[in-house]
PDB file of N, CA and C in Angstrom:
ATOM      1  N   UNK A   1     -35.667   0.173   4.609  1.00  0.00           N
ATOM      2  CA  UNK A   1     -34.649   0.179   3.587  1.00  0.00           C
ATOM      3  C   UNK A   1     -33.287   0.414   4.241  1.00  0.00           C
ATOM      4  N   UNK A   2     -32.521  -0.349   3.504  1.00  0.00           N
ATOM      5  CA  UNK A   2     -31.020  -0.549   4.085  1.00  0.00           C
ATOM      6  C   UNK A   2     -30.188   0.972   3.960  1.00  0.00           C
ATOM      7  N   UNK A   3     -29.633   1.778   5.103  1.00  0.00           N
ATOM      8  CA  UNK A   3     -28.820   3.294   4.482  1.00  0.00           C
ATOM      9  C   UNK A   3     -27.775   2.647   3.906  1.00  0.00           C
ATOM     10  N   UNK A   4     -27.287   2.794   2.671  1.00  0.00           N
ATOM     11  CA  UNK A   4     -25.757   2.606   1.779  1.00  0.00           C
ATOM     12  C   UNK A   4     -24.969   3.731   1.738  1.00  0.00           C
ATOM     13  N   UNK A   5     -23.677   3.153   1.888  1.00  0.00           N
ATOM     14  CA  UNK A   5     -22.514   3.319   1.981  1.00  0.00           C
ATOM     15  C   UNK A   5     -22.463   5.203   1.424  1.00  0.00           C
ATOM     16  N   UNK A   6     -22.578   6.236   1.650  1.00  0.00           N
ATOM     17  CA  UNK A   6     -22.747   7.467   1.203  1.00  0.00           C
ATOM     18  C   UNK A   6     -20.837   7.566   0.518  1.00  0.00           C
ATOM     19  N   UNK A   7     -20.149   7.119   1.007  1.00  0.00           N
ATOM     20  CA  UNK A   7     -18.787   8.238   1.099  1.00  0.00           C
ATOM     21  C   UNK A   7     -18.514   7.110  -0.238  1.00  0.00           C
ATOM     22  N   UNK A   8     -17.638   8.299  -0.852  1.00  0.00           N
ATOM     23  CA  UNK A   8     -16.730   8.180  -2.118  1.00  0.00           C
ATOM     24  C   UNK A   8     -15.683   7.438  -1.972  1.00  0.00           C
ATOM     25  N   UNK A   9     -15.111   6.325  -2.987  1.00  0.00           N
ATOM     26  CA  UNK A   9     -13.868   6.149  -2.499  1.00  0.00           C
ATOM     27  C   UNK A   9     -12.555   7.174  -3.331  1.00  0.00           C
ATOM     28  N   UNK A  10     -13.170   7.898  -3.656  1.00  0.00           N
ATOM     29  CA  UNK A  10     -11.874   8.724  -3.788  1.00  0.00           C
ATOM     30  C   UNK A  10     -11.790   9.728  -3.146  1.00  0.00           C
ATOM     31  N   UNK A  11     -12.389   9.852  -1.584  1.00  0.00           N
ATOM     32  CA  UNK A  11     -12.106  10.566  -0.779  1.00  0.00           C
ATOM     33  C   UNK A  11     -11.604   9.569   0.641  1.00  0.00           C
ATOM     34  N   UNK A  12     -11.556   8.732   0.695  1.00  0.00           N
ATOM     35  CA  UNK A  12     -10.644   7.960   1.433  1.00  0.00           C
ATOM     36  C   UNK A  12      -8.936   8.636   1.223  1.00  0.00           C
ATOM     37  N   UNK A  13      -8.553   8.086   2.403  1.00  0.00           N
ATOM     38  CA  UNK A  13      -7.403   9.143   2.633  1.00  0.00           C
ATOM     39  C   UNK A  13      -6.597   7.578   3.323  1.00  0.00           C
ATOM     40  N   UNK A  14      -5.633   6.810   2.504  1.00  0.00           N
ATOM     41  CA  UNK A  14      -4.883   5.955   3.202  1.00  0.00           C
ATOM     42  C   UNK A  14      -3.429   6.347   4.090  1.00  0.00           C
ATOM     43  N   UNK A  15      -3.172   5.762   5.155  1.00  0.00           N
ATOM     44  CA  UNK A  15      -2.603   5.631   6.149  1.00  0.00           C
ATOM     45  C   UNK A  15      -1.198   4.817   6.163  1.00  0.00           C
ATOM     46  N   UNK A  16       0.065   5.245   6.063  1.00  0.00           N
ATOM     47  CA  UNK A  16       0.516   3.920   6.242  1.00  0.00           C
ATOM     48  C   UNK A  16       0.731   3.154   7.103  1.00  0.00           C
ATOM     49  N   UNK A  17       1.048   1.985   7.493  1.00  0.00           N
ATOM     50  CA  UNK A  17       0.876   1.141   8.717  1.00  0.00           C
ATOM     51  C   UNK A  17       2.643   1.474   9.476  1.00  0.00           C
ATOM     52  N   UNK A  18       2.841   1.828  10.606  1.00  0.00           N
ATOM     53  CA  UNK A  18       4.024   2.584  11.081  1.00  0.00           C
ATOM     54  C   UNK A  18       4.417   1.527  11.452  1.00  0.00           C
ATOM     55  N   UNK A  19       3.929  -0.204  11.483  1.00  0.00           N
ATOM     56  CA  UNK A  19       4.975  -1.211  11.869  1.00  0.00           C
ATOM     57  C   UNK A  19       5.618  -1.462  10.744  1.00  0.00           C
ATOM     58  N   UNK A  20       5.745  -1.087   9.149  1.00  0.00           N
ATOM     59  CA  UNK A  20       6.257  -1.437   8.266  1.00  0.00           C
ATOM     60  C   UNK A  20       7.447  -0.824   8.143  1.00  0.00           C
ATOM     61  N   UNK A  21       8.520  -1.227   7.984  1.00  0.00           N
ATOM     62  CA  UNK A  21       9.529  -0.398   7.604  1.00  0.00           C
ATOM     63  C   UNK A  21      10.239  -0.295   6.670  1.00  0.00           C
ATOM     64  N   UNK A  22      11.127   0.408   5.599  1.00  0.00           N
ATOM     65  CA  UNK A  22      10.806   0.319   4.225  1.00  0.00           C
ATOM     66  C   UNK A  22      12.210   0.821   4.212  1.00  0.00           C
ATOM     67  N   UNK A  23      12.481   0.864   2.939  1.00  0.00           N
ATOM     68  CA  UNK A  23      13.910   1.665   2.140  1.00  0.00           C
ATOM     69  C   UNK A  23      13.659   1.993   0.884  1.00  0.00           C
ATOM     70  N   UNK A  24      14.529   2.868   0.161  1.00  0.00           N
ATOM     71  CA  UNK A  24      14.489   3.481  -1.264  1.00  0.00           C
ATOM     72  C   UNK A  24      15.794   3.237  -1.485  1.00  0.00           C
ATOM     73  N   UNK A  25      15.970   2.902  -2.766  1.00  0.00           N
ATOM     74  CA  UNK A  25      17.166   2.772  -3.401  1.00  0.00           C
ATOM     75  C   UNK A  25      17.623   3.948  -4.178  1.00  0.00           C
ATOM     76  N   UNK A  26      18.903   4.357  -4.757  1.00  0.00           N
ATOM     77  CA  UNK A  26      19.080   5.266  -5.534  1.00  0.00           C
ATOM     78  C   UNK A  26      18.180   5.674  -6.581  1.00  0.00           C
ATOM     79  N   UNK A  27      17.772   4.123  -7.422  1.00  0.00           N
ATOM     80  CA  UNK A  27      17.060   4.935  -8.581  1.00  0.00           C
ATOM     81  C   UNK A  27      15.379   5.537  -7.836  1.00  0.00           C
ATOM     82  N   UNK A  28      15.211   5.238  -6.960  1.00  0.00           N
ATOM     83  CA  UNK A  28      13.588   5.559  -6.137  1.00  0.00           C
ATOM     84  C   UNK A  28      12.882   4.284  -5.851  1.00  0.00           C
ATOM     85  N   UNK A  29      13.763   2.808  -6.472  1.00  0.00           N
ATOM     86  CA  UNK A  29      12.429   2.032  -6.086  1.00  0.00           C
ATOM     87  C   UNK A  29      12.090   1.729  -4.604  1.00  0.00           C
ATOM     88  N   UNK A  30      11.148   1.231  -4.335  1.00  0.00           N
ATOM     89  CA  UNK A  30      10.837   0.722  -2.614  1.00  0.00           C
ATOM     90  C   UNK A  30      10.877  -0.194  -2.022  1.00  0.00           C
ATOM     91  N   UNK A  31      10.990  -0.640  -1.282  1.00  0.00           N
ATOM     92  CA  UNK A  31      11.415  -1.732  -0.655  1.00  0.00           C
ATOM     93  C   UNK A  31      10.687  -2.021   0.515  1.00  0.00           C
ATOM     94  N   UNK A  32       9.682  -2.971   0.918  1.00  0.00           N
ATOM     95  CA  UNK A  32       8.824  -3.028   2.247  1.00  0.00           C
ATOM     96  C   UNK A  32       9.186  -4.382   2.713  1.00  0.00           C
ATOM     97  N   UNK A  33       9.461  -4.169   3.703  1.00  0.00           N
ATOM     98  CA  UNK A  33      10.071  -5.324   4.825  1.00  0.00           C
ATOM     99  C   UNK A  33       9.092  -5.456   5.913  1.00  0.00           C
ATOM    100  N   UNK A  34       8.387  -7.016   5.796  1.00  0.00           N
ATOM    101  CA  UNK A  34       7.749  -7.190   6.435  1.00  0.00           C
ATOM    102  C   UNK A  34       7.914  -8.199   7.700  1.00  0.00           C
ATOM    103  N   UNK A  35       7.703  -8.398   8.625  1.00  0.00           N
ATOM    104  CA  UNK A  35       8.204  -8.998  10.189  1.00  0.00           C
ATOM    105  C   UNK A  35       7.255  -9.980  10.162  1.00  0.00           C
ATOM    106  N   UNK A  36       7.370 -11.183  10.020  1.00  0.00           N
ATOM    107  CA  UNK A  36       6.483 -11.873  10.602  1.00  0.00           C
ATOM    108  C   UNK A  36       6.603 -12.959  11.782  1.00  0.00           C
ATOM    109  N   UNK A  37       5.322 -12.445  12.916  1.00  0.00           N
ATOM    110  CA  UNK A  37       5.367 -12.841  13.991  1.00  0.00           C
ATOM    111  C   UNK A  37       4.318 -13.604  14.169  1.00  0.00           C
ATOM    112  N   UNK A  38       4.486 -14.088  15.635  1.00  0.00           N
ATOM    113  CA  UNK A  38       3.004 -15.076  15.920  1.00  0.00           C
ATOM    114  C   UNK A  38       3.289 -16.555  16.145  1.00  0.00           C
ATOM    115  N   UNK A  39       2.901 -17.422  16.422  1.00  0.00           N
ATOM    116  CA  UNK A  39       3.004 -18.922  17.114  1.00  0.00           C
ATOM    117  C   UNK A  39       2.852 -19.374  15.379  1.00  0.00           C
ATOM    118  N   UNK A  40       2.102 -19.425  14.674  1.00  0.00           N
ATOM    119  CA  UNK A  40       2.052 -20.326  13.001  1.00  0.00           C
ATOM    120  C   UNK A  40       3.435 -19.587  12.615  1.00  0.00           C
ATOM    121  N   UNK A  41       3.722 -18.035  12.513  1.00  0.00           N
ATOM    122  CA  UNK A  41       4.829 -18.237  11.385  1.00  0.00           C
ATOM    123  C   UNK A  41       6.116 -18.509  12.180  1.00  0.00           C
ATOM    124  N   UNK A  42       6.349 -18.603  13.734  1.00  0.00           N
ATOM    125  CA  UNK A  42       7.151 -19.214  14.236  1.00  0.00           C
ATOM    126  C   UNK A  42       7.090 -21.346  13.317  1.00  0.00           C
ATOM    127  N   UNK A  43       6.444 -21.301  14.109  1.00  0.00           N
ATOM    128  CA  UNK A  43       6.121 -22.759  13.262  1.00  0.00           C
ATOM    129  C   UNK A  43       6.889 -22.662  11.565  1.00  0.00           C
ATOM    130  N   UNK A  44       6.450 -22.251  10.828  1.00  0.00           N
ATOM    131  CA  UNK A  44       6.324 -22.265   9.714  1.00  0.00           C
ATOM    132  C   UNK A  44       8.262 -22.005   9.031  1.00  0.00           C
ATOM    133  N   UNK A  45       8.526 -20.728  10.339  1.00  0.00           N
ATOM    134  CA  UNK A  45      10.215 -20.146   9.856  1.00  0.00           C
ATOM    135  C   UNK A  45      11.028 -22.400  10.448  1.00  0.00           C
ATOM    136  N   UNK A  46      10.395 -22.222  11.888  1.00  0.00           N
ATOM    137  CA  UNK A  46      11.477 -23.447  12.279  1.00  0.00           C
ATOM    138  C   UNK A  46      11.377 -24.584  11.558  1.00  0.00           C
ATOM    139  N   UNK A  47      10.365 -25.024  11.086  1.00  0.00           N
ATOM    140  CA  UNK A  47      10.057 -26.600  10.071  1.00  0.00           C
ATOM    141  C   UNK A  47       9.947 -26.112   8.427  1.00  0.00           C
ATOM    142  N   UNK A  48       9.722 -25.121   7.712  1.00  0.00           N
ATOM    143  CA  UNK A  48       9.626 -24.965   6.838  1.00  0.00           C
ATOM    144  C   UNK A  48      10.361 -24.068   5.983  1.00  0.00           C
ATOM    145  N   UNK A  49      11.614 -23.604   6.784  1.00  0.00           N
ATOM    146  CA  UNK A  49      12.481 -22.447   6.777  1.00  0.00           C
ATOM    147  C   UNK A  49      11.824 -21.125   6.100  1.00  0.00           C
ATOM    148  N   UNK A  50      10.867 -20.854   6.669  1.00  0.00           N
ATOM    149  CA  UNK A  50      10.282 -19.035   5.682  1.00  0.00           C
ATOM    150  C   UNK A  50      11.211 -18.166   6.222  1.00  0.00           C
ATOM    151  N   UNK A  51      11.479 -17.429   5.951  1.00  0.00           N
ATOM    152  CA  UNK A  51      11.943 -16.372   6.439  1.00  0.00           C
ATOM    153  C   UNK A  51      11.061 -15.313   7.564  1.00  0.00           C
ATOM    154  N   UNK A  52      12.287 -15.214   8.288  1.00  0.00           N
ATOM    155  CA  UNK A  52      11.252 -14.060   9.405  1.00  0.00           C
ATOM    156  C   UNK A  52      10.950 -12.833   8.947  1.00  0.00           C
ATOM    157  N   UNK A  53      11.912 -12.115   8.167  1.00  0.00           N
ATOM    158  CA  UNK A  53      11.003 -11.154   7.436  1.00  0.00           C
ATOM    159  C   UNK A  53      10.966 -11.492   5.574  1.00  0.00           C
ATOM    160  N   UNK A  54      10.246 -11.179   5.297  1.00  0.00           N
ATOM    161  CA  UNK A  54      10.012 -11.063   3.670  1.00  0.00           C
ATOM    162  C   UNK A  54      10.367  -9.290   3.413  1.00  0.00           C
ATOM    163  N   UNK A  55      11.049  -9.422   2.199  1.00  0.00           N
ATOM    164  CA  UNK A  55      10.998  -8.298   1.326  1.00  0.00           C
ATOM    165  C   UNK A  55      10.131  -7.959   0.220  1.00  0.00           C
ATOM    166  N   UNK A  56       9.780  -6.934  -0.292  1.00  0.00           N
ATOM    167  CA  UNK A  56       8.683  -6.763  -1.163  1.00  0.00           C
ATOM    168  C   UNK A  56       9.719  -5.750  -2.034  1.00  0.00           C
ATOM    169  N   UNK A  57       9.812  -5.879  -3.240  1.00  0.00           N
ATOM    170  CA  UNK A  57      10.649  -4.640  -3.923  1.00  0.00           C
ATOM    171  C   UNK A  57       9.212  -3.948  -4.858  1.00  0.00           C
ATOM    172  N   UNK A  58       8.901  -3.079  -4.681  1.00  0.00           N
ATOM    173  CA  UNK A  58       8.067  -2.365  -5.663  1.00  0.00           C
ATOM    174  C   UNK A  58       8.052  -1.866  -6.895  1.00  0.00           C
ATOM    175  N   UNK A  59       7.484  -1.861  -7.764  1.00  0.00           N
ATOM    176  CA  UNK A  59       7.636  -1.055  -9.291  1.00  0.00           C
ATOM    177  C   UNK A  59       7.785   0.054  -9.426  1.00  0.00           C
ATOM    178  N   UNK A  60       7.931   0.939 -10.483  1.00  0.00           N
ATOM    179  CA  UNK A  60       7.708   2.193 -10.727  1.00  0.00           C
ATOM    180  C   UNK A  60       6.613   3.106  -9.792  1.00  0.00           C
ATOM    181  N   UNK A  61       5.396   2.283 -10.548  1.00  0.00           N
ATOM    182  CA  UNK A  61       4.243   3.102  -9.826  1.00  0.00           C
ATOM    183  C   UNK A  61       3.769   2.703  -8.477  1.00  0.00           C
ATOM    184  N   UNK A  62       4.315   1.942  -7.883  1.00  0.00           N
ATOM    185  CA  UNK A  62       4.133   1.216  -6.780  1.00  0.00           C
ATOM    186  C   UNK A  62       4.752   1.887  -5.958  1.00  0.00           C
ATOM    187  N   UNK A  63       6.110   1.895  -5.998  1.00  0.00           N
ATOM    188  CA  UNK A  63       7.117   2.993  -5.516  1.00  0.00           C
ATOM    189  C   UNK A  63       6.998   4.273  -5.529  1.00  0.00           C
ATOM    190  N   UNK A  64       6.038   4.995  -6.382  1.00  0.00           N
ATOM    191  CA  UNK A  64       5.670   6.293  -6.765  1.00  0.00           C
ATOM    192  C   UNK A  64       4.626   6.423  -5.818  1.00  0.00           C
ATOM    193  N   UNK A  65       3.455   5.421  -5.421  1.00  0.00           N
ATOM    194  CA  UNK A  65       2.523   6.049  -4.712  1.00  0.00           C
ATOM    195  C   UNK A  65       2.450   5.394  -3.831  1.00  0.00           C
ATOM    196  N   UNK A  66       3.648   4.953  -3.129  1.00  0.00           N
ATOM    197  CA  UNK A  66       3.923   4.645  -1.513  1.00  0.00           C
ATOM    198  C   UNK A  66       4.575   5.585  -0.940  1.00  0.00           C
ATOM    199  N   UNK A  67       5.614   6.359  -2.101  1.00  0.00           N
ATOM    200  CA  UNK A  67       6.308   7.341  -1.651  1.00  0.00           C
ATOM    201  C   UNK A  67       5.512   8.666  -1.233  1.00  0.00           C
ATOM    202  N   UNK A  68       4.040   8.939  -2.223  1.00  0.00           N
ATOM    203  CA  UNK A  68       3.044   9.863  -1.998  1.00  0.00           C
ATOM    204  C   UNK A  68       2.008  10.023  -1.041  1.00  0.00           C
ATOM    205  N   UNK A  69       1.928   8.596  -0.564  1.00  0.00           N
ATOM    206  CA  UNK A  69       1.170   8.572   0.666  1.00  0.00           C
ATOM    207  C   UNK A  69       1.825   8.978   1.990  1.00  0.00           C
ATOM    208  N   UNK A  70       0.552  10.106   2.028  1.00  0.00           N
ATOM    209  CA  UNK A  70       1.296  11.105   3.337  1.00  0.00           C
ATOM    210  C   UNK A  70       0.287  11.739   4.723  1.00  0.00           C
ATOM    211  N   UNK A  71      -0.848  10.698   4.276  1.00  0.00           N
ATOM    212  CA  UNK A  71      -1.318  10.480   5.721  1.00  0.00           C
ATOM    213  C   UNK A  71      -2.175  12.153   5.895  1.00  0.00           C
ATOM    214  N   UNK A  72      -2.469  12.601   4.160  1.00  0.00           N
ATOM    215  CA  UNK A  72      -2.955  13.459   3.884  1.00  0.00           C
ATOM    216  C   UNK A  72      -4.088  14.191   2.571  1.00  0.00           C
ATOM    217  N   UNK A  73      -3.570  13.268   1.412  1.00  0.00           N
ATOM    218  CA  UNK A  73      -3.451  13.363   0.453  1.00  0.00           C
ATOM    219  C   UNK A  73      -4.577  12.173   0.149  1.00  0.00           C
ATOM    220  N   UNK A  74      -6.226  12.590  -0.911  1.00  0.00           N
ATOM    221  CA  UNK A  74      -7.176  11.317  -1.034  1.00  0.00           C
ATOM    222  C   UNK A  74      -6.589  10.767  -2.093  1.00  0.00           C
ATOM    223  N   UNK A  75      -7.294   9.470  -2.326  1.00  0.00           N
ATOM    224  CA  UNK A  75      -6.923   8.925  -3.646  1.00  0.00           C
ATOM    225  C   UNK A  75      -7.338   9.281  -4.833  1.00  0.00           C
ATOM    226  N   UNK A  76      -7.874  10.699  -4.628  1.00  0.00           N
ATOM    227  CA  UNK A  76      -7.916  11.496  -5.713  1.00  0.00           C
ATOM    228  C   UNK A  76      -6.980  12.332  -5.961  1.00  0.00           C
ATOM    229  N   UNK A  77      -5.954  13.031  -4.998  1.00  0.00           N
ATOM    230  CA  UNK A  77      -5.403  13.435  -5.598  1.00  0.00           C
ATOM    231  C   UNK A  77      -4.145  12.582  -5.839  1.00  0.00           C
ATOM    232  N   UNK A  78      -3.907  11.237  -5.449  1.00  0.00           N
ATOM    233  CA  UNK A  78      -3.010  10.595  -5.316  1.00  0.00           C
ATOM    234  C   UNK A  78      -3.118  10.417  -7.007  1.00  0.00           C
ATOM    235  N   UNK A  79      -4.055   9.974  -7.386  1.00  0.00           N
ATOM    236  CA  UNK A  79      -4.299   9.486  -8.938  1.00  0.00           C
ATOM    237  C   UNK A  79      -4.165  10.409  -9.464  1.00  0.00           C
ATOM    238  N   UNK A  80      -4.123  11.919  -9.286  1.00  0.00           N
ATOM    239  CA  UNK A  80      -3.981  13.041 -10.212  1.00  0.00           C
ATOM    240  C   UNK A  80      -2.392  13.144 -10.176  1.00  0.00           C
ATOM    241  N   UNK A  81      -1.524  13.143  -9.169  1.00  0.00           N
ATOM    242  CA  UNK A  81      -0.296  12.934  -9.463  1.00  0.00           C
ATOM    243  C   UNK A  81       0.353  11.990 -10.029  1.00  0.00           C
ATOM    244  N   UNK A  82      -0.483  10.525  -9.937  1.00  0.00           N
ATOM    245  CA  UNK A  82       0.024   9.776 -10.605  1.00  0.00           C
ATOM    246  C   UNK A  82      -0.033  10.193 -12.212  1.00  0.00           C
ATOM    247  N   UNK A  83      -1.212  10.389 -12.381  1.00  0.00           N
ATOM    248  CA  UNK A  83      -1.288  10.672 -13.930  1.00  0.00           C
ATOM    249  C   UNK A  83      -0.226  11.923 -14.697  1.00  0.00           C
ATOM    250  N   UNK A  84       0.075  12.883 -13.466  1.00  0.00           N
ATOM    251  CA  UNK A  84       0.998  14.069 -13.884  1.00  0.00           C
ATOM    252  C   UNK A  84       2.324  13.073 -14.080  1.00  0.00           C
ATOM    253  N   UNK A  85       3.071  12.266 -13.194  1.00  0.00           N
ATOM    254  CA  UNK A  85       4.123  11.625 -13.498  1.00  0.00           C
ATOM    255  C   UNK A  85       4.281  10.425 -14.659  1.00  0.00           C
ATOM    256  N   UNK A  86       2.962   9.729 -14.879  1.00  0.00           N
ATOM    257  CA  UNK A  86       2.950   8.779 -16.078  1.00  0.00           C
ATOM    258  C   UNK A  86       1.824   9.103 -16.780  1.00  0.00           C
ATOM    259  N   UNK A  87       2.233  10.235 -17.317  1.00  0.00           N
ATOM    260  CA  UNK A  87       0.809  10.359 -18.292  1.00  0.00           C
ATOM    261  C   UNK A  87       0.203   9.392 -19.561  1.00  0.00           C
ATOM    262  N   UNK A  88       1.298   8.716 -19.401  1.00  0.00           N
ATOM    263  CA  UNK A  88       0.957   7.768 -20.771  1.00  0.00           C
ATOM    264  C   UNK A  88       0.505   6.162 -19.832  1.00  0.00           C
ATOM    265  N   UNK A  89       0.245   5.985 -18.744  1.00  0.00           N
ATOM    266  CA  UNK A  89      -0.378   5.379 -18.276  1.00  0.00           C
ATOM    267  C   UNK A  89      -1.827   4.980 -18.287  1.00  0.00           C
ATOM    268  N   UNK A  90      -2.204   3.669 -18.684  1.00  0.00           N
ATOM    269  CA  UNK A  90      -3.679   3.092 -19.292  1.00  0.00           C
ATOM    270  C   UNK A  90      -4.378   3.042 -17.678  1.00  0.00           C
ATOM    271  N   UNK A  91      -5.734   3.141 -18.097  1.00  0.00           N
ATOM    272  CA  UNK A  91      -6.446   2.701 -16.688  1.00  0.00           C
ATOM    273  C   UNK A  91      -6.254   2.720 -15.113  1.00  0.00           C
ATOM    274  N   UNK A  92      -5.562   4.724 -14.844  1.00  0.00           N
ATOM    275  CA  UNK A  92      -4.355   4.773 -13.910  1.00  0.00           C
ATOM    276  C   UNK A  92      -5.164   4.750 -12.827  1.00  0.00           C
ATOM    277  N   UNK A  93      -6.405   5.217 -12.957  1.00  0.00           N
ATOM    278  CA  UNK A  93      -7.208   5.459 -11.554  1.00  0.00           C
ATOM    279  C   UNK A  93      -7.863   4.077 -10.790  1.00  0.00           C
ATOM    280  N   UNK A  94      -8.373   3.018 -12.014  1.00  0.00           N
ATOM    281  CA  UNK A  94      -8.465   1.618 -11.588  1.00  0.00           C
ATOM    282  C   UNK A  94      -7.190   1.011 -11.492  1.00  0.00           C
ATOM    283  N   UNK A  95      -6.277   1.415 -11.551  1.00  0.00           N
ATOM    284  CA  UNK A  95      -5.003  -0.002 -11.403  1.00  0.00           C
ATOM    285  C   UNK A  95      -4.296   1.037  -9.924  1.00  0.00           C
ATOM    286  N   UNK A  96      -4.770   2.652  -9.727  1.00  0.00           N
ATOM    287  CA  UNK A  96      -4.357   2.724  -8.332  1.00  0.00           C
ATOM    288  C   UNK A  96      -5.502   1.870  -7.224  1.00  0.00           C
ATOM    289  N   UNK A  97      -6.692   2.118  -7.596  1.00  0.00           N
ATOM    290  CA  UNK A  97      -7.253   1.796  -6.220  1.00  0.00           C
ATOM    291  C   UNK A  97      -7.215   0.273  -6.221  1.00  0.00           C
ATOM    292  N   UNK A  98      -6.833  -0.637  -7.377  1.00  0.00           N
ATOM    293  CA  UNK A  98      -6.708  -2.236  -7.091  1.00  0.00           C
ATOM    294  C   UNK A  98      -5.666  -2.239  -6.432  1.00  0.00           C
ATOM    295  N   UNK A  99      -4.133  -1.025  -6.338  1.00  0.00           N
ATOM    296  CA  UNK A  99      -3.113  -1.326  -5.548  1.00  0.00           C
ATOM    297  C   UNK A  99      -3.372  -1.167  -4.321  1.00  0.00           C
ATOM    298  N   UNK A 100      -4.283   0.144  -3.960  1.00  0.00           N
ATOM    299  CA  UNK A 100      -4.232   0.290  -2.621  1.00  0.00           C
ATOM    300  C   UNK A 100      -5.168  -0.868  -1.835  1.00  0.00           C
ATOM    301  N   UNK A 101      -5.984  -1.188  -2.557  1.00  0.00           N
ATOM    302  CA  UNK A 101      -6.915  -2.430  -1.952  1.00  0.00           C
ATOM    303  C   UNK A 101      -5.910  -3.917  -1.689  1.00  0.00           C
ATOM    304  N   UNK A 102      -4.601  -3.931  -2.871  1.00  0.00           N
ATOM    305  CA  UNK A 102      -4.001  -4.870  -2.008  1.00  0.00           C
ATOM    306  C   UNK A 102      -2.891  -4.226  -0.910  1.00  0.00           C
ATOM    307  N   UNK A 103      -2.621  -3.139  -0.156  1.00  0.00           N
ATOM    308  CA  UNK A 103      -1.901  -3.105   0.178  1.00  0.00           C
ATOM    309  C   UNK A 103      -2.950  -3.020   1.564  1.00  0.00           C
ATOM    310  N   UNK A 104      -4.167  -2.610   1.710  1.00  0.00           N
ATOM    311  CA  UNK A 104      -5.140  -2.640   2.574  1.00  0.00           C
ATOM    312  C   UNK A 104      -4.879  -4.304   2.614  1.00  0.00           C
ATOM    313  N   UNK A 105      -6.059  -4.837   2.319  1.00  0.00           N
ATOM    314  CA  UNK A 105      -6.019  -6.155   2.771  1.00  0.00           C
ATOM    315  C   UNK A 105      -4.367  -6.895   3.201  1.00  0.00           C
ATOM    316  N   UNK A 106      -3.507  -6.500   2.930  1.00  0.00           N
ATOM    317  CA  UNK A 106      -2.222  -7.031   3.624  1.00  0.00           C
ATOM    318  C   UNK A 106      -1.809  -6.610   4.937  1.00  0.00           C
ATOM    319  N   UNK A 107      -2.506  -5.578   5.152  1.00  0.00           N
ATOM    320  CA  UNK A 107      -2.331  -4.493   6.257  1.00  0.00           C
ATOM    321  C   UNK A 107      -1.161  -3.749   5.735  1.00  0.00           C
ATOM    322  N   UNK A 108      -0.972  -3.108   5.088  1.00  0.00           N
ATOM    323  CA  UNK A 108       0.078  -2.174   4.791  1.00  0.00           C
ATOM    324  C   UNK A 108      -0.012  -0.955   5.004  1.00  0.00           C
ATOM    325  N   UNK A 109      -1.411  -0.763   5.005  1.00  0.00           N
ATOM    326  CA  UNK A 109      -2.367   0.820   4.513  1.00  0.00           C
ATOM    327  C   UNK A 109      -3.672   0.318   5.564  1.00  0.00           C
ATOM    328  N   UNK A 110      -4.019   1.581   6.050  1.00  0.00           N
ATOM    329  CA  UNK A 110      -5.815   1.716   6.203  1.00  0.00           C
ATOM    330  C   UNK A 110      -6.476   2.979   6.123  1.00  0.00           C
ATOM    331  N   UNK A 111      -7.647   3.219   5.646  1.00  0.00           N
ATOM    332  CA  UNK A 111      -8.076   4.016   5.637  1.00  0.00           C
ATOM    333  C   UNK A 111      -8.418   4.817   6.947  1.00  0.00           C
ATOM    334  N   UNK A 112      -7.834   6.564   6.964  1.00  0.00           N
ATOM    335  CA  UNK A 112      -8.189   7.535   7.551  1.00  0.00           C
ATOM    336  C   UNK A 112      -9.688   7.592   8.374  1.00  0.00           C
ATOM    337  N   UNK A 113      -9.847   7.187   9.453  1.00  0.00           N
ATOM    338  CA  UNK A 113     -10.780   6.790  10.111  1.00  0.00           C
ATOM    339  C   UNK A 113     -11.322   5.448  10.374  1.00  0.00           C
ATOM    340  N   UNK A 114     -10.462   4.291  10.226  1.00  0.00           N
ATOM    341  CA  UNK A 114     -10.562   3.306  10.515  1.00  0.00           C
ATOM    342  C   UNK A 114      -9.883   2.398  10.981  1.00  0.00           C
ATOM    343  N   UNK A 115     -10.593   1.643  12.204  1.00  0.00           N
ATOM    344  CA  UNK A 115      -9.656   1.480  13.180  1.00  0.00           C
ATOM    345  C   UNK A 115      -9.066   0.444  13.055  1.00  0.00           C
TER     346      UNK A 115
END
């Protein structure tokens, strides 16, 4: 029999990725500036004009729990603060971990013990 996956995901502990570099604006929102390198997006900036970096401006809660990730803190208690700051927020604990799963798969984030 196959051993499965034991650990919780709300004890995952995300990371942020230290090649990203970011800004906050007055009112708090966020801002992630991303670099893109490599032989395709060379290609892609000179014949297709992309830009070498992209900006990402974040939402409320987007901005709220990028600002909270501290390379300490699980996504349990990340979701308990979220809920203290938007308590009138629907479905806060599934619409955090669908964020952090896209900010994982973009490489933005990884989880605390993984390489």
């Amino acid at each position: 029999m196959k051993d499965k996956n034991k650990r919780n995901y709300l004890d995952f502990v995300p990371i942020k990725n230290p090649d990203i570099e970011y800004q906050t604006d007055d009112g708090g929102q966020v801002t992630l500036f991303i670099e893109w390198k490599g032989f395709y997006h060379r290609i892609a900036q000179k014949f297709f004009h992309r830009p070498r970096v992209s900006d990402i401006q974040l939402d409320d809660y987007g901005s709220f729990v990028w600002l909270a990730i501290d390379d300490i803190k699980n996504v349990h208690q990340l979701s308990k603060e979220l809920d203290a700051r938007f308590p009138k927020m629907e479905k806060s604990l599934s619409r955090l971990i669908k964020f952090l799963e896209i900010l994982r798969d973009n490489h933005l984030i990884r989880w605390k013990g993984e390489k």
